[in-house]
N, C-alpha and C. Protein backbone atom coordinates (compact mmCIF):
# COMPACT_ATOMS: atom_id res chain seq x y z
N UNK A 1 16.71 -186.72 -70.10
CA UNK A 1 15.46 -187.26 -70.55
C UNK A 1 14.71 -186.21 -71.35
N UNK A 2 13.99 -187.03 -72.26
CA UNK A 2 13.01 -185.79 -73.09
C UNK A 2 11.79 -185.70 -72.58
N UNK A 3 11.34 -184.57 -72.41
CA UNK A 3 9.72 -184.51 -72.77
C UNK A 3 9.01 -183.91 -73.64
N UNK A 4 7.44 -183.82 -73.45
CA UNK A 4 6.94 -183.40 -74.74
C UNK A 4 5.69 -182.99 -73.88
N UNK A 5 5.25 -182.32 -74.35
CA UNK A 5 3.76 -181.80 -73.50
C UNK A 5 3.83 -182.07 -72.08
N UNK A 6 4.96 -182.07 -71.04
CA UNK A 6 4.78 -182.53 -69.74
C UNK A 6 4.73 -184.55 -70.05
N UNK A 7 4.58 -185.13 -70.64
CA UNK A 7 4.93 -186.09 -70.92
C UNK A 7 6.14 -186.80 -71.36
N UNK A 8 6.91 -187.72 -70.39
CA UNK A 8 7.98 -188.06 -70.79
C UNK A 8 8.33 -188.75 -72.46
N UNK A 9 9.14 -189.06 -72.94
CA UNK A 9 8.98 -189.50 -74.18
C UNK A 9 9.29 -191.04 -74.28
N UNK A 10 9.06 -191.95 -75.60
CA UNK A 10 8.99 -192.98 -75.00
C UNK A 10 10.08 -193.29 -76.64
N UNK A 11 10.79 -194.28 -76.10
CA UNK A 11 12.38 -194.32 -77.88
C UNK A 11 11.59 -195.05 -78.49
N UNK A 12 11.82 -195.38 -79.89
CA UNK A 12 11.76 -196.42 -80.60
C UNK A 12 12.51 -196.64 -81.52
N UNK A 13 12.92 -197.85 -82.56
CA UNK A 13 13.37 -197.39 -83.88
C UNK A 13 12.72 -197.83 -84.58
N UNK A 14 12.06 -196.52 -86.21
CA UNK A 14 10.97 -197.01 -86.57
C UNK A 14 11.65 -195.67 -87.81
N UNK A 15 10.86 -195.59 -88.84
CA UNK A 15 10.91 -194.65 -90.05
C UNK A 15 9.98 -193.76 -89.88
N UNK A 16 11.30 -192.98 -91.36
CA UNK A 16 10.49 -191.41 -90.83
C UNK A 16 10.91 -190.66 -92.20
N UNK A 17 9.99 -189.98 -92.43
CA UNK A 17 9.90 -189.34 -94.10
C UNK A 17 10.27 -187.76 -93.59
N UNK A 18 11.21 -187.17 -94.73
CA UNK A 18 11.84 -185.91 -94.17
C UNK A 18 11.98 -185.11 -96.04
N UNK A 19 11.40 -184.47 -96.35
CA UNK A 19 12.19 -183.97 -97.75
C UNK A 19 11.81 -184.84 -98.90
N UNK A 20 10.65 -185.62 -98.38
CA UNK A 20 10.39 -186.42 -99.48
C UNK A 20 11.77 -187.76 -99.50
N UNK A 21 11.97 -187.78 -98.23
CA UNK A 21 13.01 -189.24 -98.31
C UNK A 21 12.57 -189.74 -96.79
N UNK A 22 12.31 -191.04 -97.09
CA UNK A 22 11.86 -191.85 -96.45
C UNK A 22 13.39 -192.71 -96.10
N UNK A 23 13.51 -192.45 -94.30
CA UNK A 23 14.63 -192.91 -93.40
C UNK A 23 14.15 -193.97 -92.66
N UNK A 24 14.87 -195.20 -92.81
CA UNK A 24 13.79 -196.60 -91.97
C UNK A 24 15.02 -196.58 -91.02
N UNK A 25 14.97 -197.24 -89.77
CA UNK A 25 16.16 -197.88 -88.81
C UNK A 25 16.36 -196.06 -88.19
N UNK A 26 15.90 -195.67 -87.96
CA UNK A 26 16.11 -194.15 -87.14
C UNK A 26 15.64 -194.58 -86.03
N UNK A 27 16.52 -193.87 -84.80
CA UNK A 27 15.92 -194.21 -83.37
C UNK A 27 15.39 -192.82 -82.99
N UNK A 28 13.63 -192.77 -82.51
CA UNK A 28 12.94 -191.96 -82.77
C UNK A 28 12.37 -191.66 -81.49
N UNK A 29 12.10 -190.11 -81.37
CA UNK A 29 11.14 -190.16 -79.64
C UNK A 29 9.58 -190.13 -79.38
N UNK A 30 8.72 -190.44 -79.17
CA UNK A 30 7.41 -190.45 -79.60
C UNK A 30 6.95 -189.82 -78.15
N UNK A 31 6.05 -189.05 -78.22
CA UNK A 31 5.47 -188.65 -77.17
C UNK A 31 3.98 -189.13 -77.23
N UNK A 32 3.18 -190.36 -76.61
CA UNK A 32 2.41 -191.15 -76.02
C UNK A 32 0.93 -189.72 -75.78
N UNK A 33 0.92 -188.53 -75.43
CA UNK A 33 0.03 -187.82 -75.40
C UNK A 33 -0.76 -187.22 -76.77
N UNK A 34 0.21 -186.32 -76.70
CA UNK A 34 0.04 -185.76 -78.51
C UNK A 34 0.61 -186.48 -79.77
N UNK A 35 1.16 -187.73 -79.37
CA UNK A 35 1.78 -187.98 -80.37
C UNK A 35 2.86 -187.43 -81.53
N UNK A 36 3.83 -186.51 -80.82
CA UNK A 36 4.94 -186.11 -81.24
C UNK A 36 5.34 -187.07 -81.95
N UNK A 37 6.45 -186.73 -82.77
CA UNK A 37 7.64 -188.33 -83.04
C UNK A 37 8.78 -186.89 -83.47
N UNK A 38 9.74 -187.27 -83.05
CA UNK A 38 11.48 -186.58 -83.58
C UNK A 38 12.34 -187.46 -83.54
N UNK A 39 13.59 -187.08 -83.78
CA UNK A 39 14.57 -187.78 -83.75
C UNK A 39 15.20 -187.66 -82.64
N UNK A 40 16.16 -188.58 -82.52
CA UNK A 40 16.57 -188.43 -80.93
C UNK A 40 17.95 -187.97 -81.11
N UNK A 41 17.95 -186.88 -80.28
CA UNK A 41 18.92 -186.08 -80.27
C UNK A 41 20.65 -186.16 -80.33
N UNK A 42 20.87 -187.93 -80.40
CA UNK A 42 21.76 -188.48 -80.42
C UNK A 42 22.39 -188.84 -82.08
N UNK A 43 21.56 -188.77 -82.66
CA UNK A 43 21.68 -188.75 -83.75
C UNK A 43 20.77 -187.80 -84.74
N UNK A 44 20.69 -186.80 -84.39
CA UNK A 44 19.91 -185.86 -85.52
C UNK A 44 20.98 -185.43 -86.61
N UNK A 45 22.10 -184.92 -85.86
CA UNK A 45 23.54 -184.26 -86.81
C UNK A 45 23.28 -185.35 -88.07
N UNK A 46 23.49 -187.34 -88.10
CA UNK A 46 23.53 -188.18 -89.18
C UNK A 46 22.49 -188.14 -89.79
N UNK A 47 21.16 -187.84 -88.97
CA UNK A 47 20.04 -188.02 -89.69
C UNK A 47 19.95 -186.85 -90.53
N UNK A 48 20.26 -185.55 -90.42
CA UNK A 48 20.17 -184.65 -91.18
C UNK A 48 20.84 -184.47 -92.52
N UNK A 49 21.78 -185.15 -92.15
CA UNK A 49 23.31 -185.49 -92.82
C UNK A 49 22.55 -186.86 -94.19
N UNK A 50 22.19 -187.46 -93.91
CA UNK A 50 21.88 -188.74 -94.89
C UNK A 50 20.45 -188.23 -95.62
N UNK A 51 20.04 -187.57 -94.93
CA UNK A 51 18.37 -186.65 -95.77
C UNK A 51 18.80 -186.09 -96.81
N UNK A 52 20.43 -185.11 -96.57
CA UNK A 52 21.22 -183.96 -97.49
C UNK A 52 21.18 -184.88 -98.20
N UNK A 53 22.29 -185.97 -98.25
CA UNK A 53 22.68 -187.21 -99.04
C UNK A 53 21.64 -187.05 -100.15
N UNK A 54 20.89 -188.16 -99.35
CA UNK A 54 19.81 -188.81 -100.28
C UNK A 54 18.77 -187.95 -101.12
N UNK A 55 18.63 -185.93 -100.47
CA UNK A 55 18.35 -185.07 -101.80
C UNK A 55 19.04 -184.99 -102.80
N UNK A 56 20.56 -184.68 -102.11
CA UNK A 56 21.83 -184.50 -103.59
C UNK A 56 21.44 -185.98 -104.63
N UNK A 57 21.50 -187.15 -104.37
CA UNK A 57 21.55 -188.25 -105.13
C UNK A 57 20.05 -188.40 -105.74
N UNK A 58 19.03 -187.32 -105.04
CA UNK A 58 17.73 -188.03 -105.69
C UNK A 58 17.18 -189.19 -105.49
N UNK A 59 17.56 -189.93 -103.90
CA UNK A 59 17.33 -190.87 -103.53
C UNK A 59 15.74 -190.87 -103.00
N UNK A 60 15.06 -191.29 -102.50
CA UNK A 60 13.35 -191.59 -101.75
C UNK A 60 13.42 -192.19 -101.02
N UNK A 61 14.74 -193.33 -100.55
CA UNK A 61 14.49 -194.42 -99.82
C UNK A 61 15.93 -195.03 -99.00
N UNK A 62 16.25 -194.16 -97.54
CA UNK A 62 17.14 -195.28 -97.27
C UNK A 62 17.24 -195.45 -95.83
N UNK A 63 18.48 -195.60 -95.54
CA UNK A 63 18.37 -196.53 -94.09
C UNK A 63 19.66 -196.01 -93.33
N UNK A 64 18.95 -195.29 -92.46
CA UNK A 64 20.02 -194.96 -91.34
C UNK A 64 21.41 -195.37 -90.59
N UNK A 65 20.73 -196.89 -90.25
CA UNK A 65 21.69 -197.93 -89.07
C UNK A 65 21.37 -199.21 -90.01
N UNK A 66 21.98 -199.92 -90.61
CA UNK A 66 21.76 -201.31 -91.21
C UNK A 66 22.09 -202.26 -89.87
N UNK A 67 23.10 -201.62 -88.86
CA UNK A 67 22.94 -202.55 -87.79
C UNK A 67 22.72 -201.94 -86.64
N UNK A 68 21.71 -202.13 -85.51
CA UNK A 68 21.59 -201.71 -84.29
C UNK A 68 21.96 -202.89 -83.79
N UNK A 69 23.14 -201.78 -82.63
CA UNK A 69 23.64 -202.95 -81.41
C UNK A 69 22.94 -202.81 -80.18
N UNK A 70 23.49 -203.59 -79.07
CA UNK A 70 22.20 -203.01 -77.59
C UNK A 70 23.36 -201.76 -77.65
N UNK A 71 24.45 -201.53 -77.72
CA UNK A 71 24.92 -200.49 -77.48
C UNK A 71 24.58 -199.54 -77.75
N UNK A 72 24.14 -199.22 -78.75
CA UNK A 72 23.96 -197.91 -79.33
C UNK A 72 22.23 -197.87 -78.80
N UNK A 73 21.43 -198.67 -78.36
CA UNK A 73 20.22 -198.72 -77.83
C UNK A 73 20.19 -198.69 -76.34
N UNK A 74 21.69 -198.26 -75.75
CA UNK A 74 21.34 -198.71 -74.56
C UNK A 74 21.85 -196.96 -74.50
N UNK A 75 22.80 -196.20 -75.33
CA UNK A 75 23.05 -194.77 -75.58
C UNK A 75 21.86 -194.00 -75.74
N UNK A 76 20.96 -194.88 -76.63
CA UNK A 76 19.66 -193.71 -77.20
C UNK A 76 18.48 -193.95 -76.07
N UNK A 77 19.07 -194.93 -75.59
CA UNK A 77 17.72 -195.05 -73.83
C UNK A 77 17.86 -194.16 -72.84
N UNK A 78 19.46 -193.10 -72.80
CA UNK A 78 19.28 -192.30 -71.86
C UNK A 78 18.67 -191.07 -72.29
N UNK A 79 18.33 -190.95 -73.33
CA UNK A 79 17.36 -189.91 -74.01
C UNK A 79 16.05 -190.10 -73.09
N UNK A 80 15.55 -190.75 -73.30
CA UNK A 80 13.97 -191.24 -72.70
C UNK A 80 13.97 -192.34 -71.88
N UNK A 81 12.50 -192.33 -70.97
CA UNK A 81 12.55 -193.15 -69.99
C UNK A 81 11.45 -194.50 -70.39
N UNK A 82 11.40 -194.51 -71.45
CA UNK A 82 10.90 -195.96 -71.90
C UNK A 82 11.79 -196.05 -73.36
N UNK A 83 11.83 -197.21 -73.37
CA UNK A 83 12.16 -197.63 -74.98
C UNK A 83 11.83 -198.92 -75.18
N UNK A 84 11.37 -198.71 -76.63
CA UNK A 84 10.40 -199.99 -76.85
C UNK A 84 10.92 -200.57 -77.99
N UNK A 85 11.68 -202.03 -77.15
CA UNK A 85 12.31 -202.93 -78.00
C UNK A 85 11.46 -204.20 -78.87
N UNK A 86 10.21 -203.84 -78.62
CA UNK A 86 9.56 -205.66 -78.94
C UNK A 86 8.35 -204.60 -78.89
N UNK A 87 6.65 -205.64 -78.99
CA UNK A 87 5.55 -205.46 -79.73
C UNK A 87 5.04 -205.10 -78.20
N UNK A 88 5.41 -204.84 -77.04
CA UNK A 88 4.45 -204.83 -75.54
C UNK A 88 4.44 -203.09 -75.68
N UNK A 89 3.85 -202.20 -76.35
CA UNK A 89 3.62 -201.39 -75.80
C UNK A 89 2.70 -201.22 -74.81
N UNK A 90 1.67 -202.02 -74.13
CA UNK A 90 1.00 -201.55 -72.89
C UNK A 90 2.31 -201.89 -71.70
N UNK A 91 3.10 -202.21 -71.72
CA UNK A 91 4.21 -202.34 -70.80
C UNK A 91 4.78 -200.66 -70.69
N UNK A 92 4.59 -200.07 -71.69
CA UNK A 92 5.31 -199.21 -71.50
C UNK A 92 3.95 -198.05 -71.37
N UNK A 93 2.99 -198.38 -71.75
CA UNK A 93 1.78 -197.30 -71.18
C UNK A 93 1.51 -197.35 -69.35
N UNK A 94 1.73 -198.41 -69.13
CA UNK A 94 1.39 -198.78 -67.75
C UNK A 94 2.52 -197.81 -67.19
N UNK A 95 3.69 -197.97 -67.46
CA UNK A 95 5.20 -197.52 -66.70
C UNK A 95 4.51 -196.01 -66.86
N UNK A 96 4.33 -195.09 -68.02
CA UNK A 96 3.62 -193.78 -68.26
C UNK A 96 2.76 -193.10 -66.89
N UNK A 97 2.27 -194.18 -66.80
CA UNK A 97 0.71 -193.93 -66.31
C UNK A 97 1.29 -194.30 -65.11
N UNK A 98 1.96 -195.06 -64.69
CA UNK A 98 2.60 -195.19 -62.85
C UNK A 98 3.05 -193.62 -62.60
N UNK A 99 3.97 -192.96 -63.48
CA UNK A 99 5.07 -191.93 -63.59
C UNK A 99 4.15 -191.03 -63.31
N UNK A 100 2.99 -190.33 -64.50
CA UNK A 100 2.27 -189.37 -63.90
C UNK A 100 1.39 -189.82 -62.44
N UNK A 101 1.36 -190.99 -62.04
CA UNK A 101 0.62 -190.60 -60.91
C UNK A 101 1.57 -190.18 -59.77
N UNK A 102 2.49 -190.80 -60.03
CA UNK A 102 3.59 -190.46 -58.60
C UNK A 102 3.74 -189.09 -58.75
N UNK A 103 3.84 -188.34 -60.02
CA UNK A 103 3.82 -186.89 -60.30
C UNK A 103 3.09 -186.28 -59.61
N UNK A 104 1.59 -186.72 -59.76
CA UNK A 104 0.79 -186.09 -59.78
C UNK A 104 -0.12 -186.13 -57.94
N UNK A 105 0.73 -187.34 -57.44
CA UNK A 105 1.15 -187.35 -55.99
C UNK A 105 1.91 -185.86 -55.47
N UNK A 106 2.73 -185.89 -55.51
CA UNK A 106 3.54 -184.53 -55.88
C UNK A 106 3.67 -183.20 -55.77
N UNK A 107 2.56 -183.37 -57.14
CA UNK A 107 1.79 -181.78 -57.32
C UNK A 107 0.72 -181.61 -56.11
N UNK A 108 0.04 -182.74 -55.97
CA UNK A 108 -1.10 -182.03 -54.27
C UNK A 108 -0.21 -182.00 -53.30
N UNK A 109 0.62 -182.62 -53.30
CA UNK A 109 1.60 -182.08 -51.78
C UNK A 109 1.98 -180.91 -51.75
N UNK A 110 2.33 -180.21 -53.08
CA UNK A 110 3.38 -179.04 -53.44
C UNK A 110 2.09 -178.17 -53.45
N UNK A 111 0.60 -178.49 -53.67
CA UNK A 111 -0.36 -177.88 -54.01
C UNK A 111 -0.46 -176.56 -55.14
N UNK A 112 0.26 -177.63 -56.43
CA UNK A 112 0.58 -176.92 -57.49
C UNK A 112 -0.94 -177.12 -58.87
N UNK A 113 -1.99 -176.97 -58.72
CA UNK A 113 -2.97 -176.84 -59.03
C UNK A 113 -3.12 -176.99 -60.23
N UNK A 114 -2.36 -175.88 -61.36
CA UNK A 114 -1.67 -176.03 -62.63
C UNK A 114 -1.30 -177.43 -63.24
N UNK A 115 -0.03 -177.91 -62.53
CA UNK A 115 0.79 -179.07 -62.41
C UNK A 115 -0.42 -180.36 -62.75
N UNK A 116 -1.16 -179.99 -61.62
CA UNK A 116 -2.18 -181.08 -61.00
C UNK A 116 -3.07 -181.73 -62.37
N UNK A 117 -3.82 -180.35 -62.86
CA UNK A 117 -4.48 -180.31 -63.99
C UNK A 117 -3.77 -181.22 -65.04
N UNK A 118 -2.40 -180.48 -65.76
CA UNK A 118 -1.74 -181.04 -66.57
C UNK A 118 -1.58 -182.46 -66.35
N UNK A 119 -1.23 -182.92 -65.30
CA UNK A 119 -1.49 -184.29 -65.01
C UNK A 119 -2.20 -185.00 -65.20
N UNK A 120 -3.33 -184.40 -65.12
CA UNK A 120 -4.50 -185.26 -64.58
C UNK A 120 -5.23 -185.36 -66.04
N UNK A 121 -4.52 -184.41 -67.57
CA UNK A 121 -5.21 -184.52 -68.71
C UNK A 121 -4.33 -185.46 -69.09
N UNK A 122 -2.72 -185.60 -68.98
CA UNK A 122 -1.81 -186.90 -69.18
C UNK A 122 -2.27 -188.20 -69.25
N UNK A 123 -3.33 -188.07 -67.99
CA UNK A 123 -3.56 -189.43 -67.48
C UNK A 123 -4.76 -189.94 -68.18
N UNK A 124 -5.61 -188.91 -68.48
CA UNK A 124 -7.06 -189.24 -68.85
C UNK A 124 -6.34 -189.35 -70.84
N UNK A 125 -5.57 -189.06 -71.34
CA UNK A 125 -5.06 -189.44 -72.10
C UNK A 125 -4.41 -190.55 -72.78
N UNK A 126 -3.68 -191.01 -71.58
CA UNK A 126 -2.40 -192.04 -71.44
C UNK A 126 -3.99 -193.47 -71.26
N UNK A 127 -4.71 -193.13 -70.05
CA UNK A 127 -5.77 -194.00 -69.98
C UNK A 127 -6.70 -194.43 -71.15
N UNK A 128 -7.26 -193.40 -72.17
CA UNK A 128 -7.99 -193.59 -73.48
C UNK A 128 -6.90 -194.39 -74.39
N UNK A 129 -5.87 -193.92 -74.57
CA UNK A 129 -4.12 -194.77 -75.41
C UNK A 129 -4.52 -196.23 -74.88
N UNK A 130 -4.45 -196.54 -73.37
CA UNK A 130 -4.52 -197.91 -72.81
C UNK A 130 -5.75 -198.71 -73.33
N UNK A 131 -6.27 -198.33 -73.42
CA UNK A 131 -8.20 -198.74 -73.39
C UNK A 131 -7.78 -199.46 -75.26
N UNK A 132 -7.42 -198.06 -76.16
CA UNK A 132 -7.00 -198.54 -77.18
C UNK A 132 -6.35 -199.96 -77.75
N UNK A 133 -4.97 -199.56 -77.03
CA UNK A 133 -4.07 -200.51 -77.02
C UNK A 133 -4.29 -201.70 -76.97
N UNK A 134 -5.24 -201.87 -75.93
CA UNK A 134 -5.66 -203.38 -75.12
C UNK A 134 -6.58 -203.88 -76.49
N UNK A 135 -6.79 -203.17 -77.49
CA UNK A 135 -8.13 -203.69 -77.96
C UNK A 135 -6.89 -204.63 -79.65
N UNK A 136 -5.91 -204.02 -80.19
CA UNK A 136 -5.49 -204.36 -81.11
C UNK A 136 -3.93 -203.51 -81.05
N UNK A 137 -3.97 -202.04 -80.98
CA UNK A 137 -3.41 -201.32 -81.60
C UNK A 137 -1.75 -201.44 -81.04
N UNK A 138 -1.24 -201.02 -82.06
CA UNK A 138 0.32 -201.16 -81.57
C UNK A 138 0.94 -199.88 -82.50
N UNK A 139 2.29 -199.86 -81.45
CA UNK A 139 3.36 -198.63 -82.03
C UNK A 139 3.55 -199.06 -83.62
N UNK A 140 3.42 -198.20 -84.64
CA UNK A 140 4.22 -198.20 -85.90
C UNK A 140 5.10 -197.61 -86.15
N UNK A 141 5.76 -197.45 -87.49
CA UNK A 141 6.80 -196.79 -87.78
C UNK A 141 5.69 -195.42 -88.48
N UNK A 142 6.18 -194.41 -87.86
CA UNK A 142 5.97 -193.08 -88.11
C UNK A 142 7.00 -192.60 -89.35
């Protein structure tokens, strides 16, 4: 699994501009706190590989996967512990926000104070994202 700031990461497939070339159909990791986005480590070698491409040719515009199977989505899901197939991202803020609390259960048992903190800015984070969410907003392509 990935993380990112102490935050797990959440998949998607969505576009992503690299070199002045814009890659659509990339399966991508987004981190829900800071809002990271990378590639997922399952495919960075092609993605790097089709960026070269599309500088040598002078291309701006192309496309990673013309077909995603569940297979290859069910490969790039063991990267991260959400992946977001359809428009419900509060489905997957809620799952976030269960995760750090059981964490953060955890950390006062272990009475890891540090831990606790980091948590507890996850949450007050992940919670402002929710508040958002609920009102319009949804995942895009990055």
């Amino acid at each position: 699994m990935s993380y990112c700031c102490g935050a797990s990461m959440i998949g998607f497939i969505g576009s992503l501009r690299k070199q002045q070339v814009l890659v659509h159909h990339v399966p991508l990791l987004y981190c829900p706190v800071c809002h990271d986005v990378s590639v997922n480590p399952s495919v960075r070698d092609e993605f790097e590989l089709v960026v070269e491409h599309a500088n040598q040719d002078r291309v701006k515009e192309v496309t990673l996967r013309d077909e995603i199977t569940p297979d290859m989505i069910n490969e790039w899901r063991t990267v991260c512990v959400s992946f977001q197939e359809d428009d419900d991202f509060l489905a997957i803020l809620y799952e976030q926000i269960d995760s750090a609390l059981d964490l953060l259960r955890v950390a006062k048992i272990i009475q890891d104070k540090k831990w606790s903190e980091e948590l507890k800015f996850r949450l007050k984070v992940l919670t402002e994202r929710l508040k958002t969410s609920g009102r319009s907003e949804k995942m895009v392509d990055r």
